[in-house]
PDB file of N, CA and C in Angstrom:
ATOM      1  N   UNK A   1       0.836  -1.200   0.000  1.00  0.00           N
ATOM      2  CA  UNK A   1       0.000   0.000   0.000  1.00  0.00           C
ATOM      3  C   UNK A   1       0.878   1.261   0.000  1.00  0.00           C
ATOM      4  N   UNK A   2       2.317   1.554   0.460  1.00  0.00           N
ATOM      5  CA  UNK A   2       2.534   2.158   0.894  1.00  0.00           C
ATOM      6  C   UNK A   2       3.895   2.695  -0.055  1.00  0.00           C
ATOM      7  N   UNK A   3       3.971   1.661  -1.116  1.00  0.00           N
ATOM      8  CA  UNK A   3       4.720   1.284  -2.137  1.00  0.00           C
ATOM      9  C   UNK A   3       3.907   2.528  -3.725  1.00  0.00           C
ATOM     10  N   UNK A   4       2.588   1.693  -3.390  1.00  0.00           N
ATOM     11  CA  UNK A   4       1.243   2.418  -4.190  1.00  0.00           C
ATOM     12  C   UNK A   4       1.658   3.597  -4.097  1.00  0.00           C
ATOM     13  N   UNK A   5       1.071   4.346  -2.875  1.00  0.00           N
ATOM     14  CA  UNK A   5       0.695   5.563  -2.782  1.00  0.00           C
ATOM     15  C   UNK A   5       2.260   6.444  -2.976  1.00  0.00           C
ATOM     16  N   UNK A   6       3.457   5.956  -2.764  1.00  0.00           N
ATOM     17  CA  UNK A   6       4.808   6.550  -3.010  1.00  0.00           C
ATOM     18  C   UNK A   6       4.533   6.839  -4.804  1.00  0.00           C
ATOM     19  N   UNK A   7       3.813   5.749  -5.105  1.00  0.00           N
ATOM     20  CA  UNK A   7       4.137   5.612  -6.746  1.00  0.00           C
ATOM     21  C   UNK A   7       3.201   7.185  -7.134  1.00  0.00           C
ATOM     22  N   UNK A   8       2.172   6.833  -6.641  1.00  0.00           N
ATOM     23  CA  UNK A   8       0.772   7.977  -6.830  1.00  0.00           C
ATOM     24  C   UNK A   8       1.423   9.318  -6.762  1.00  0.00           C
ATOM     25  N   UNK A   9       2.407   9.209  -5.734  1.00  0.00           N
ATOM     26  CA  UNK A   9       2.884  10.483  -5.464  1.00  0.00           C
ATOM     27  C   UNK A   9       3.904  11.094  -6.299  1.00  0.00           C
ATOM     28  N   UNK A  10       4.435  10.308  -6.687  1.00  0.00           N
ATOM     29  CA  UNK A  10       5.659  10.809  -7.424  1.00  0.00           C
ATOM     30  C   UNK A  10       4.589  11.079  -9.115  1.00  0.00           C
ATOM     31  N   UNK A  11       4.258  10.075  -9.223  1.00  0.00           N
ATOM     32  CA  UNK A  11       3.487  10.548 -10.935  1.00  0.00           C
ATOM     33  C   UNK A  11       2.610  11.748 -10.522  1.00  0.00           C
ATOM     34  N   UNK A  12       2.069  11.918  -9.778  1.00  0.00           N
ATOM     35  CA  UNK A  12       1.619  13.172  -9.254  1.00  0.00           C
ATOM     36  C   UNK A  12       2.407  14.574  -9.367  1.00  0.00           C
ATOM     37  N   UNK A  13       3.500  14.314  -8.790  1.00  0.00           N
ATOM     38  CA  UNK A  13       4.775  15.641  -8.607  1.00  0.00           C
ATOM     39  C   UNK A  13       4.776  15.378 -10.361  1.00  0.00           C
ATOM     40  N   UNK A  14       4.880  14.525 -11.322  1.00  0.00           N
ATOM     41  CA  UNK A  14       5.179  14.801 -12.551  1.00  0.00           C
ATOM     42  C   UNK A  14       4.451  15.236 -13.424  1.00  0.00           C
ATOM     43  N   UNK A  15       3.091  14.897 -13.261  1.00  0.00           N
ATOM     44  CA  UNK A  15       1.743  15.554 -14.213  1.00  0.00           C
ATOM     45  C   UNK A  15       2.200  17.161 -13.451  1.00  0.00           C
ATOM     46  N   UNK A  16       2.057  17.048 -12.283  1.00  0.00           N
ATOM     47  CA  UNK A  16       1.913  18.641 -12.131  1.00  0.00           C
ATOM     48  C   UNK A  16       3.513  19.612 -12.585  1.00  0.00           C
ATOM     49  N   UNK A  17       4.328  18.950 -12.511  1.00  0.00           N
ATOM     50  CA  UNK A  17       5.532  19.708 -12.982  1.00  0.00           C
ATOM     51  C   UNK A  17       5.301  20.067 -14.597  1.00  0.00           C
ATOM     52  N   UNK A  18       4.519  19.078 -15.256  1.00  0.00           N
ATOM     53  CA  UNK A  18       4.673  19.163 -16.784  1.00  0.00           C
ATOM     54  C   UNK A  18       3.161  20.419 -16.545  1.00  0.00           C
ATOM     55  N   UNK A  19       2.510  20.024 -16.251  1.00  0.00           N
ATOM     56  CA  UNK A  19       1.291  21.365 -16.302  1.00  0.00           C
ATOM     57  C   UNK A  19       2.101  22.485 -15.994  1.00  0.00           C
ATOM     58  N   UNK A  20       2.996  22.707 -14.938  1.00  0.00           N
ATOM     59  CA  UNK A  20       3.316  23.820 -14.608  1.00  0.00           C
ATOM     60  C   UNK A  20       4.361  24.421 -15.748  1.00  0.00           C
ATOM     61  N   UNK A  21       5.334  23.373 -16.626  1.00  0.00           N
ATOM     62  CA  UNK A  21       5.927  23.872 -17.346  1.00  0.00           C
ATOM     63  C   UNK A  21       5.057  24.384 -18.953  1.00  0.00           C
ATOM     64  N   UNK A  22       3.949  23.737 -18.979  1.00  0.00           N
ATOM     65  CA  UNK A  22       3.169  23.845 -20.512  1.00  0.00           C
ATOM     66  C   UNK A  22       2.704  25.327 -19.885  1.00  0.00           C
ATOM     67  N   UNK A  23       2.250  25.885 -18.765  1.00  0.00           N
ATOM     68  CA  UNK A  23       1.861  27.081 -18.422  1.00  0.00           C
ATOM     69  C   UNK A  23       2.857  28.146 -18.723  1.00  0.00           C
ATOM     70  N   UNK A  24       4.044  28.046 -18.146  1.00  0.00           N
ATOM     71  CA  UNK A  24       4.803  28.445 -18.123  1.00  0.00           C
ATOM     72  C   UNK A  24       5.133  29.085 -19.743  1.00  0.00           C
ATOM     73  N   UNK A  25       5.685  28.236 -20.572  1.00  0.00           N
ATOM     74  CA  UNK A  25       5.794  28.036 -22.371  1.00  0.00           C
ATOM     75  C   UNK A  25       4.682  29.005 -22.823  1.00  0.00           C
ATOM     76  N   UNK A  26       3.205  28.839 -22.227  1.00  0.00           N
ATOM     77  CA  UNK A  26       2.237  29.194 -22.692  1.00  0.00           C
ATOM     78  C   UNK A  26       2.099  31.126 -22.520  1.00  0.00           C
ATOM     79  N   UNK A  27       2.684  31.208 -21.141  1.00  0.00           N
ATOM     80  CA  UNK A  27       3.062  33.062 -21.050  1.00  0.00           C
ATOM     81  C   UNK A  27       3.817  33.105 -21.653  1.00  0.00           C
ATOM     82  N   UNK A  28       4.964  32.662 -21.945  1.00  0.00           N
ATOM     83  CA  UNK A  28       5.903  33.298 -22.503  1.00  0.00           C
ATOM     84  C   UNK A  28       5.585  33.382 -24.124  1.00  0.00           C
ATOM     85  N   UNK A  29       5.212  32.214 -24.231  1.00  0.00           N
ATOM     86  CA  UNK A  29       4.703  32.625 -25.952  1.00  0.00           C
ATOM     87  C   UNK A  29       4.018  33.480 -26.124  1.00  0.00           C
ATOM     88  N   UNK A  30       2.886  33.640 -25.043  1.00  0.00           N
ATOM     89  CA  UNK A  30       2.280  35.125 -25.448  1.00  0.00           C
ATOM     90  C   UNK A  30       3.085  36.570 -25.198  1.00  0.00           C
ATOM     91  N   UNK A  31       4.295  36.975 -24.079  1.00  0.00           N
ATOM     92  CA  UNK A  31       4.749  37.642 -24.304  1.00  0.00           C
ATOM     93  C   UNK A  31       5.941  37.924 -25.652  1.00  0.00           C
ATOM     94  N   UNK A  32       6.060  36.841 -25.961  1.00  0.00           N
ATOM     95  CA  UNK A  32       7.065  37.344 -27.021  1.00  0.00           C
ATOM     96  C   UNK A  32       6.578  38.065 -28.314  1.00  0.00           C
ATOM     97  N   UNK A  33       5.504  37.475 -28.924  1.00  0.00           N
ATOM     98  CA  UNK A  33       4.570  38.750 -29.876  1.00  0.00           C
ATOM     99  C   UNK A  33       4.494  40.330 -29.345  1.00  0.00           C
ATOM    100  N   UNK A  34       4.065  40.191 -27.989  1.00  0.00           N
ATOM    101  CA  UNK A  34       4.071  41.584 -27.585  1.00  0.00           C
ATOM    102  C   UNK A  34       5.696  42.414 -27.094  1.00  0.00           C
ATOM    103  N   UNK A  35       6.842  41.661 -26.985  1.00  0.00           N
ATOM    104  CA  UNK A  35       7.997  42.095 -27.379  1.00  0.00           C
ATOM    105  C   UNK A  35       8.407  42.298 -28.847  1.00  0.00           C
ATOM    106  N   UNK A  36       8.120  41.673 -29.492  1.00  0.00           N
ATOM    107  CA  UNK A  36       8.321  41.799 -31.197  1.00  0.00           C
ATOM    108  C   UNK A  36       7.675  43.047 -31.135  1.00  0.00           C
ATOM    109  N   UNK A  37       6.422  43.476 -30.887  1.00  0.00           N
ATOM    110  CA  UNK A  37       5.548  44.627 -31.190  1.00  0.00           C
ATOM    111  C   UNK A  37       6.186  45.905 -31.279  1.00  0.00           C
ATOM    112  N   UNK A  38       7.071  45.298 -29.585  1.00  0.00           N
ATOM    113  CA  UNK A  38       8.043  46.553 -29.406  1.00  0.00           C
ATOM    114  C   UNK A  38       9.022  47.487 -29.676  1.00  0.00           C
ATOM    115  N   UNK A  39       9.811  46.348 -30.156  1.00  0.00           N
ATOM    116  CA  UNK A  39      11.289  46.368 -30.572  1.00  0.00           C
ATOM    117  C   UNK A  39      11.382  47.168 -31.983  1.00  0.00           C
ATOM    118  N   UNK A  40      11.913  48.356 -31.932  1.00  0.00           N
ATOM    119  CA  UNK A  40      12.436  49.057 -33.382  1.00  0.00           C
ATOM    120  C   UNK A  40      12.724  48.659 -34.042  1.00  0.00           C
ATOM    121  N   UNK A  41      11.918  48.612 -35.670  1.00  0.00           N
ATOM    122  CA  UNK A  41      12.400  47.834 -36.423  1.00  0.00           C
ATOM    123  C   UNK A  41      12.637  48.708 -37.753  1.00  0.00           C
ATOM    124  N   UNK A  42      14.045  48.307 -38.655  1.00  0.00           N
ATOM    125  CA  UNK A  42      14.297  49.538 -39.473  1.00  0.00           C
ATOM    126  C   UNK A  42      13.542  49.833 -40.165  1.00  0.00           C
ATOM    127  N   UNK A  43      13.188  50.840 -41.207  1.00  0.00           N
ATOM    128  CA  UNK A  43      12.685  51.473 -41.926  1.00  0.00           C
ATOM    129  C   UNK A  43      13.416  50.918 -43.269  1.00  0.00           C
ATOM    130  N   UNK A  44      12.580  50.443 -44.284  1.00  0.00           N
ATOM    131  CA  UNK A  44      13.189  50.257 -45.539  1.00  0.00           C
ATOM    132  C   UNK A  44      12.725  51.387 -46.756  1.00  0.00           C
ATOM    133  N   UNK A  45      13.079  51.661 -47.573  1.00  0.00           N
ATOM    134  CA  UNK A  45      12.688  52.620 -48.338  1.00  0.00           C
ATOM    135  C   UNK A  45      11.843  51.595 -49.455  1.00  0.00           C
ATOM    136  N   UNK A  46      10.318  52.097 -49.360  1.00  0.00           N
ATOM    137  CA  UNK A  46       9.574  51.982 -50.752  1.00  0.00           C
ATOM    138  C   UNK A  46       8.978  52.302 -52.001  1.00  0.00           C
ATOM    139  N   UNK A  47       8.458  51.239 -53.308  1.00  0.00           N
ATOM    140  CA  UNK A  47       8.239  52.435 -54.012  1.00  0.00           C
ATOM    141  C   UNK A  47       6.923  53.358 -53.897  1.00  0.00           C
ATOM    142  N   UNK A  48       6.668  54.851 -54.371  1.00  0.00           N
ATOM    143  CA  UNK A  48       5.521  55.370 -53.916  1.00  0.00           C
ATOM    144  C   UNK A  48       4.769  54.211 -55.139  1.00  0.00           C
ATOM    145  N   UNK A  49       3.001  54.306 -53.849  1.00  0.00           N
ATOM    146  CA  UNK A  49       1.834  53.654 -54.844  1.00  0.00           C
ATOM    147  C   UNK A  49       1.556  54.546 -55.920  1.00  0.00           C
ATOM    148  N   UNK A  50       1.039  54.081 -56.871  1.00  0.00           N
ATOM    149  CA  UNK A  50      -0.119  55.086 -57.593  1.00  0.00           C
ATOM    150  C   UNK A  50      -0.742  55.117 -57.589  1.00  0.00           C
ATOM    151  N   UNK A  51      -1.232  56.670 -57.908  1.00  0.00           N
ATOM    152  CA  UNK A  51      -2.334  57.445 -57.239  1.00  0.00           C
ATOM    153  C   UNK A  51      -3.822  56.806 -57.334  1.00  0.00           C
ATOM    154  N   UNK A  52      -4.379  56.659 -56.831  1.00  0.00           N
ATOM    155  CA  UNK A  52      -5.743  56.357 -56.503  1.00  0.00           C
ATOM    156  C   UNK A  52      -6.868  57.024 -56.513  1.00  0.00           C
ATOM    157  N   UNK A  53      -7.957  57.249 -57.134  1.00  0.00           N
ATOM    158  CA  UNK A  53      -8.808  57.935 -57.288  1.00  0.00           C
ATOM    159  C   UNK A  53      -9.775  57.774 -55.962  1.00  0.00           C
ATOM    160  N   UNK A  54     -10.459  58.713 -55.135  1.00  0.00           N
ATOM    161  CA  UNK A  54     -11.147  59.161 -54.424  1.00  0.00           C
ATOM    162  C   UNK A  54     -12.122  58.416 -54.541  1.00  0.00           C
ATOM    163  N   UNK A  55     -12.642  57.153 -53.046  1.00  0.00           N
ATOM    164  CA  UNK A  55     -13.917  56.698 -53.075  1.00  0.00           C
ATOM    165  C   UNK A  55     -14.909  57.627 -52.981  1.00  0.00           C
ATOM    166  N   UNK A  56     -15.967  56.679 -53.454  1.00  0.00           N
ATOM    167  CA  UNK A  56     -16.984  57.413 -53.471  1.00  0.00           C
ATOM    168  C   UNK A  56     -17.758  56.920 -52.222  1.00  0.00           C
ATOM    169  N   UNK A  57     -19.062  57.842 -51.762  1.00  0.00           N
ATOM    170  CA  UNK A  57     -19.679  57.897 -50.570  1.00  0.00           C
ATOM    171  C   UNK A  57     -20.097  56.486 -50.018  1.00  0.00           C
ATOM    172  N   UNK A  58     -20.343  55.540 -50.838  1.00  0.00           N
ATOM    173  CA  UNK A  58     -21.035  54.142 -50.968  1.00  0.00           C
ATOM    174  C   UNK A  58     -20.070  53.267 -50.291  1.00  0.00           C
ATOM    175  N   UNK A  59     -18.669  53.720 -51.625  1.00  0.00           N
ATOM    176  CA  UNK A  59     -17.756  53.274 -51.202  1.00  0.00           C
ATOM    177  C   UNK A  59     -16.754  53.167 -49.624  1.00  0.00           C
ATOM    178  N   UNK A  60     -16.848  55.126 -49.358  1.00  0.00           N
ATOM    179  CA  UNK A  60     -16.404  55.042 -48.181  1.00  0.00           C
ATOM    180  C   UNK A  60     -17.006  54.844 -47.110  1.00  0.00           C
ATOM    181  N   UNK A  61     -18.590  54.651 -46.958  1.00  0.00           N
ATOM    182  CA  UNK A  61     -19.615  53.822 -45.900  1.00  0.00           C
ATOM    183  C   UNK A  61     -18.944  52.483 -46.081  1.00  0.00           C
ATOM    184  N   UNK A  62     -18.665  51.701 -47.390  1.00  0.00           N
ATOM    185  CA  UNK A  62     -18.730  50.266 -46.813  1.00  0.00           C
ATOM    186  C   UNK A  62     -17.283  50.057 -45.841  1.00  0.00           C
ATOM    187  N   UNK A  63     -15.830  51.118 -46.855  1.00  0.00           N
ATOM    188  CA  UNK A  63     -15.031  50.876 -45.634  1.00  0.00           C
ATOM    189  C   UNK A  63     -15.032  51.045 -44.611  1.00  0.00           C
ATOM    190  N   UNK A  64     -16.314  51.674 -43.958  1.00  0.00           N
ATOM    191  CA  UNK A  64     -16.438  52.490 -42.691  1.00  0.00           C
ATOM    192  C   UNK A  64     -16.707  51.553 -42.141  1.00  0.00           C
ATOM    193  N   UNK A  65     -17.695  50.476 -42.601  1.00  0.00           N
ATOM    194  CA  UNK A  65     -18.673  49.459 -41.886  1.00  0.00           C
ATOM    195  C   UNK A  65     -17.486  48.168 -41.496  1.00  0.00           C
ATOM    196  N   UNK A  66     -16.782  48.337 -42.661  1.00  0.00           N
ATOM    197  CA  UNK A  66     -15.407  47.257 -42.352  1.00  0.00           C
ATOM    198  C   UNK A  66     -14.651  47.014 -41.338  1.00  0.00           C
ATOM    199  N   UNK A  67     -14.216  48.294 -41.165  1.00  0.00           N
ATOM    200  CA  UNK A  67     -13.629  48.552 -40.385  1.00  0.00           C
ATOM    201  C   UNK A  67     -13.770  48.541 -39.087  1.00  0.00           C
ATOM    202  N   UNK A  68     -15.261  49.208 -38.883  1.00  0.00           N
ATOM    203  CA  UNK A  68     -16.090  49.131 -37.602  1.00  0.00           C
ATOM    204  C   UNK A  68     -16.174  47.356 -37.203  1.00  0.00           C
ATOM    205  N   UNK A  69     -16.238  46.457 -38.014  1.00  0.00           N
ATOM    206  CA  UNK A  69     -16.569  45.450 -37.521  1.00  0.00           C
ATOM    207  C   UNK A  69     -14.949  45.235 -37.344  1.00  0.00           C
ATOM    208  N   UNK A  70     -14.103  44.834 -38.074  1.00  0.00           N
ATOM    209  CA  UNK A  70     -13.106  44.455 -37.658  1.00  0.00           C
ATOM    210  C   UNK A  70     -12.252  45.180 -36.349  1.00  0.00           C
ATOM    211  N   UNK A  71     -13.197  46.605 -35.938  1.00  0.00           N
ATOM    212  CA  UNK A  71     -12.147  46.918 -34.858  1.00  0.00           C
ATOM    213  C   UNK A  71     -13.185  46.247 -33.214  1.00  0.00           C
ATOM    214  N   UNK A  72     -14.891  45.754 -34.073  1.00  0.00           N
ATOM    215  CA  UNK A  72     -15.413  44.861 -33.274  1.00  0.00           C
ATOM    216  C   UNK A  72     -14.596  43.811 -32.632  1.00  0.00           C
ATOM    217  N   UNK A  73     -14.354  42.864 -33.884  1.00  0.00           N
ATOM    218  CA  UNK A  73     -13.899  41.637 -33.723  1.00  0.00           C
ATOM    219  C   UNK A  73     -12.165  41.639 -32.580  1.00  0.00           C
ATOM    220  N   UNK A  74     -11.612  42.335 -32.955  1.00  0.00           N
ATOM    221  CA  UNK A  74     -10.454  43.112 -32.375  1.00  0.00           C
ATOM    222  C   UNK A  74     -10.597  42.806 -30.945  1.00  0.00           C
ATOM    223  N   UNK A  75     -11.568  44.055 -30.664  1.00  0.00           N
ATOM    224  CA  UNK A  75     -11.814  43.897 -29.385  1.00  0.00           C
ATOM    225  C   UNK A  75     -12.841  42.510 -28.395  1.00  0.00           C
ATOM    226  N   UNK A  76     -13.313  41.889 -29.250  1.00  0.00           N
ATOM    227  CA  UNK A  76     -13.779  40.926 -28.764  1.00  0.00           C
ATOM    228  C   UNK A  76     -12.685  39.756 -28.029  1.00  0.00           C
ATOM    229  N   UNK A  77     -11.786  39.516 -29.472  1.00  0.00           N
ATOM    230  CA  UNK A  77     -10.569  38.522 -29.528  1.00  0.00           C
ATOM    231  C   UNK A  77      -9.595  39.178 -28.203  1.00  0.00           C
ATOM    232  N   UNK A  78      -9.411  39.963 -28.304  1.00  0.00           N
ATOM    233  CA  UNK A  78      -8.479  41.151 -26.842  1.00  0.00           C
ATOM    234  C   UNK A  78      -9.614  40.507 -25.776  1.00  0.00           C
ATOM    235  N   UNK A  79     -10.455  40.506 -25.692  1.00  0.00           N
ATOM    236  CA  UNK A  79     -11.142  40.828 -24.081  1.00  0.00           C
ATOM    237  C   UNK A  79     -10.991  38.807 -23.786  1.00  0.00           C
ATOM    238  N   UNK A  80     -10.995  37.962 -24.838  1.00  0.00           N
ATOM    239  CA  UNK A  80     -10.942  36.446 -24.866  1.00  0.00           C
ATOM    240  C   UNK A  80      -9.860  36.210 -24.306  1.00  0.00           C
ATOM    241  N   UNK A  81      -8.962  36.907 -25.094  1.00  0.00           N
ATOM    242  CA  UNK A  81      -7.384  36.370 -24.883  1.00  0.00           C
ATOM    243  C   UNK A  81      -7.239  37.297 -22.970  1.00  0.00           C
ATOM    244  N   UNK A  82      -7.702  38.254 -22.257  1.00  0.00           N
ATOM    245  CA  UNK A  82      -7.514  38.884 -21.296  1.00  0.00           C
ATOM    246  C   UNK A  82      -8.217  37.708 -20.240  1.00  0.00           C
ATOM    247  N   UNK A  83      -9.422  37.402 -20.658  1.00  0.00           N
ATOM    248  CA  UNK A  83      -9.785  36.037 -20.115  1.00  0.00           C
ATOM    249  C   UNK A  83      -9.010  35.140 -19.835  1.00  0.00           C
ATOM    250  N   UNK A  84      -8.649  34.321 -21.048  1.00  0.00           N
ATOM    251  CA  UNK A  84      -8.047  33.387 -20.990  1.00  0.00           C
ATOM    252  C   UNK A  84      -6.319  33.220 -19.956  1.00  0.00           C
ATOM    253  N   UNK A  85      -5.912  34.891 -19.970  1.00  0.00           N
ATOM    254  CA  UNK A  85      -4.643  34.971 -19.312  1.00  0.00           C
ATOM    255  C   UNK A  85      -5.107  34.789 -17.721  1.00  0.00           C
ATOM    256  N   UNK A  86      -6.471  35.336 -17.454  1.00  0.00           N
ATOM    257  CA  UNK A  86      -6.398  35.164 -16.369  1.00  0.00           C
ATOM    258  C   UNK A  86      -6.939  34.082 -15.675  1.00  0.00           C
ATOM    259  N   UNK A  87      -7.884  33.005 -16.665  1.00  0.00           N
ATOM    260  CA  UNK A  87      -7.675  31.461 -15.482  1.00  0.00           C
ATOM    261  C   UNK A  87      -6.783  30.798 -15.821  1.00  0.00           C
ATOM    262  N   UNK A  88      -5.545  31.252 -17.037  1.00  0.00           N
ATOM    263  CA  UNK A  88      -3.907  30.425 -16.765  1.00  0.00           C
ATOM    264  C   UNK A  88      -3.821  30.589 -15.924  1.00  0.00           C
ATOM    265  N   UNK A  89      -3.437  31.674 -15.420  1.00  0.00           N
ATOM    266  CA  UNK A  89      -3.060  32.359 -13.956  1.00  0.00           C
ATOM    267  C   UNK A  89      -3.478  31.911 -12.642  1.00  0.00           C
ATOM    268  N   UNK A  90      -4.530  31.598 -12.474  1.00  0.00           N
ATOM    269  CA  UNK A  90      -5.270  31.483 -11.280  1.00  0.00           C
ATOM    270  C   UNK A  90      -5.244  30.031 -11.689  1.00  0.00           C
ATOM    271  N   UNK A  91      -5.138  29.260 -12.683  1.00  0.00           N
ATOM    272  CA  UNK A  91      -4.699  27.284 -12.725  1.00  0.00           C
ATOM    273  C   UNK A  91      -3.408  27.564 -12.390  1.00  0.00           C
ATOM    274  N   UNK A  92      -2.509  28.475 -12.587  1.00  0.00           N
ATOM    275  CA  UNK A  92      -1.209  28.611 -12.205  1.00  0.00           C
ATOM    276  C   UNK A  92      -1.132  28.542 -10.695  1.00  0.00           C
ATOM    277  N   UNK A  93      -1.565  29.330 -10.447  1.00  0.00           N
ATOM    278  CA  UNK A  93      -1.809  29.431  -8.682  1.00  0.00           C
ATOM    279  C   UNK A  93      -1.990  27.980  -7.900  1.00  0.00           C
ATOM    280  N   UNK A  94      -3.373  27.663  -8.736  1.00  0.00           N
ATOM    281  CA  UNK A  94      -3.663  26.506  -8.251  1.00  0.00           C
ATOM    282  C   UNK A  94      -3.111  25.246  -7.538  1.00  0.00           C
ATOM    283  N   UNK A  95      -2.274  24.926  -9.002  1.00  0.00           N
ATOM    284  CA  UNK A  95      -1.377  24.118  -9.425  1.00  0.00           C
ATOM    285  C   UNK A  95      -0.008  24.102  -8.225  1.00  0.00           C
ATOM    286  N   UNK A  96       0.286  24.929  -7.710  1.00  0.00           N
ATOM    287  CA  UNK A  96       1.310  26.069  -7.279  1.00  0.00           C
ATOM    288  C   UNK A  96       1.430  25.016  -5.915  1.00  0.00           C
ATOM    289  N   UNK A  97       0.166  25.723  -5.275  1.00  0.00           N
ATOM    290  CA  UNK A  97      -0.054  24.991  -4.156  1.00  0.00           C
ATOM    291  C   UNK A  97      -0.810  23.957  -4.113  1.00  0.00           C
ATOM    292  N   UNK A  98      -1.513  22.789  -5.083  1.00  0.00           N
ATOM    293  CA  UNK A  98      -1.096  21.582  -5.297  1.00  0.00           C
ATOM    294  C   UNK A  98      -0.081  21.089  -5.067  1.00  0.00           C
ATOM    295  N   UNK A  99       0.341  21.579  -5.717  1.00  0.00           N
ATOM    296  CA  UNK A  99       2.498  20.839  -5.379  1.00  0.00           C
ATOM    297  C   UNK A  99       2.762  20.974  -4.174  1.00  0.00           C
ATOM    298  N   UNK A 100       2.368  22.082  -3.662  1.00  0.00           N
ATOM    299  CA  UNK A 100       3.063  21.992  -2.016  1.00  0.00           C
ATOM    300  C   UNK A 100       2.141  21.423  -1.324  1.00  0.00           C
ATOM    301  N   UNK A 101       0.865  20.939  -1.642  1.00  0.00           N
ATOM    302  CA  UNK A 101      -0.013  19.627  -0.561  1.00  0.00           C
ATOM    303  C   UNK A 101       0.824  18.203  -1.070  1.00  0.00           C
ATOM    304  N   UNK A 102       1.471  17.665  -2.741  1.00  0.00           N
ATOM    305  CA  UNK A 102       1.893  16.941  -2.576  1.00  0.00           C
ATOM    306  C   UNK A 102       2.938  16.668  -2.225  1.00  0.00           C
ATOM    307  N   UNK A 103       3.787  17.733  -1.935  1.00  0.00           N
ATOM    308  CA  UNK A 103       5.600  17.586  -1.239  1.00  0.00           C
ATOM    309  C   UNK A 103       4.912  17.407  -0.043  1.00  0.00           C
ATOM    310  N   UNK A 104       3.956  17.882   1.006  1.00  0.00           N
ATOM    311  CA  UNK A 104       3.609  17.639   2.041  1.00  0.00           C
ATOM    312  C   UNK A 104       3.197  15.833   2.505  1.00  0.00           C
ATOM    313  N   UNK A 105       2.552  15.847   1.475  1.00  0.00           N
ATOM    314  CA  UNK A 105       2.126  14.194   1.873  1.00  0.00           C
ATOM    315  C   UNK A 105       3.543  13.121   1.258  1.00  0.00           C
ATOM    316  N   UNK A 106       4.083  13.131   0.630  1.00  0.00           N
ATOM    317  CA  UNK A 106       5.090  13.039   0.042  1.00  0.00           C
ATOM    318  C   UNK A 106       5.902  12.581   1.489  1.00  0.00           C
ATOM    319  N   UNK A 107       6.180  13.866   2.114  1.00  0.00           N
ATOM    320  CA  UNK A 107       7.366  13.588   3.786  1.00  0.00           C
ATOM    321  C   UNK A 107       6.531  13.035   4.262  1.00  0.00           C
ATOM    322  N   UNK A 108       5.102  13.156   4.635  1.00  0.00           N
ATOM    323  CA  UNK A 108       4.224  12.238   5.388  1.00  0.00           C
ATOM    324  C   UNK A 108       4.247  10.867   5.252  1.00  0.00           C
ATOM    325  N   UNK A 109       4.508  10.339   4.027  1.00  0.00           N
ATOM    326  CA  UNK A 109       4.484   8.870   3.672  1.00  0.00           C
ATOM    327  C   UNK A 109       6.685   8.343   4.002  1.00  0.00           C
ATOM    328  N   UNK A 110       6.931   9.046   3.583  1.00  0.00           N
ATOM    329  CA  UNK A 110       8.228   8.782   3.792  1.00  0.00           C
ATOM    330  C   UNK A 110       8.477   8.505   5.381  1.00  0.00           C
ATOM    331  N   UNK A 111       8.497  10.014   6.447  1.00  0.00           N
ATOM    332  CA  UNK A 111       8.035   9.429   7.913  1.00  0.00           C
ATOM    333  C   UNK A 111       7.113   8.227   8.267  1.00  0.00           C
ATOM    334  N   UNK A 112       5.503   7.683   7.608  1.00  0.00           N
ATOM    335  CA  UNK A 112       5.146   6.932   7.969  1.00  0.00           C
ATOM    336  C   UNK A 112       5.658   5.188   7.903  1.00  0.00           C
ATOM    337  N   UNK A 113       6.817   5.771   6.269  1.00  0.00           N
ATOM    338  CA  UNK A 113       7.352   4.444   6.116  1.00  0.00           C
ATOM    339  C   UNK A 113       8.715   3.831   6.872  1.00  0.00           C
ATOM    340  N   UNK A 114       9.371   4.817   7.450  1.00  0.00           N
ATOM    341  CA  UNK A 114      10.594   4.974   8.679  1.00  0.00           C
ATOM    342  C   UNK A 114       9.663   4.678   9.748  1.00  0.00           C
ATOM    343  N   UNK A 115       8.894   4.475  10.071  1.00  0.00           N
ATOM    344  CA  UNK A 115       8.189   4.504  11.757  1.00  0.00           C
ATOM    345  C   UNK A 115       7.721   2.966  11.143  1.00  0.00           C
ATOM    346  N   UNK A 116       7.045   2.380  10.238  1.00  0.00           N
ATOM    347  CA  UNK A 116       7.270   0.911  10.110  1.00  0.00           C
ATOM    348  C   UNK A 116       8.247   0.023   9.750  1.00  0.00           C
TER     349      UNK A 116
END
């Protein structure tokens, strides 16, 4: 039994080490886009477009409407992804002190197996 529950424990410490490292991978991948964002990047010289003739009213309603939705969608996808960072976070936590109930039972079984 006591063989068992050593085993339980240790595959235990390992699911949760690998959760904690896929979390881990998982911020950082999201910060690195938002470092790219940052970082100065040179200026290349291009050629000018040509010139373009002036939409018309129809025209510049529909880009209006375009736009409006895509700065919808924008903000929808932003408020998902603000979500989503924050029950990583709080499974992060979780997880956190999981580990320290199983290092706890962990010495508990080790002492119980020295006292038999």
């Amino acid at each position: 039994e006591l063989d068992n529950r050593k085993q339980f424990i240790q595959e235990t410490k390992q699911y949760m080490q690998n959760v904690y490292d896929f979390l881990s991978q998982m911020r950082q991948a999201k910060r690195k886009p938002a470092e790219a964002a940052t970082t100065p990047t040179a200026r290349t010289p291009t050629a000018r477009p040509a010139p373009v003739a002036k939409p018309t009213p129809i025209e510049q309603e529909e880009r209006q409407a375009k736009g409006d939705y895509i700065d919808n969608r924008r903000q929808q996808q932003t408020m998902v992804v603000q979500q989503q960072e924050e029950i990583l976070g709080d499974m992060s936590e979780a997880l956190g002190r999981l580990q320290g109930t199983v290092d706890e039972i962990n010495i508990e079984l080790v002492k119980q197996e020295d006292m038999l």
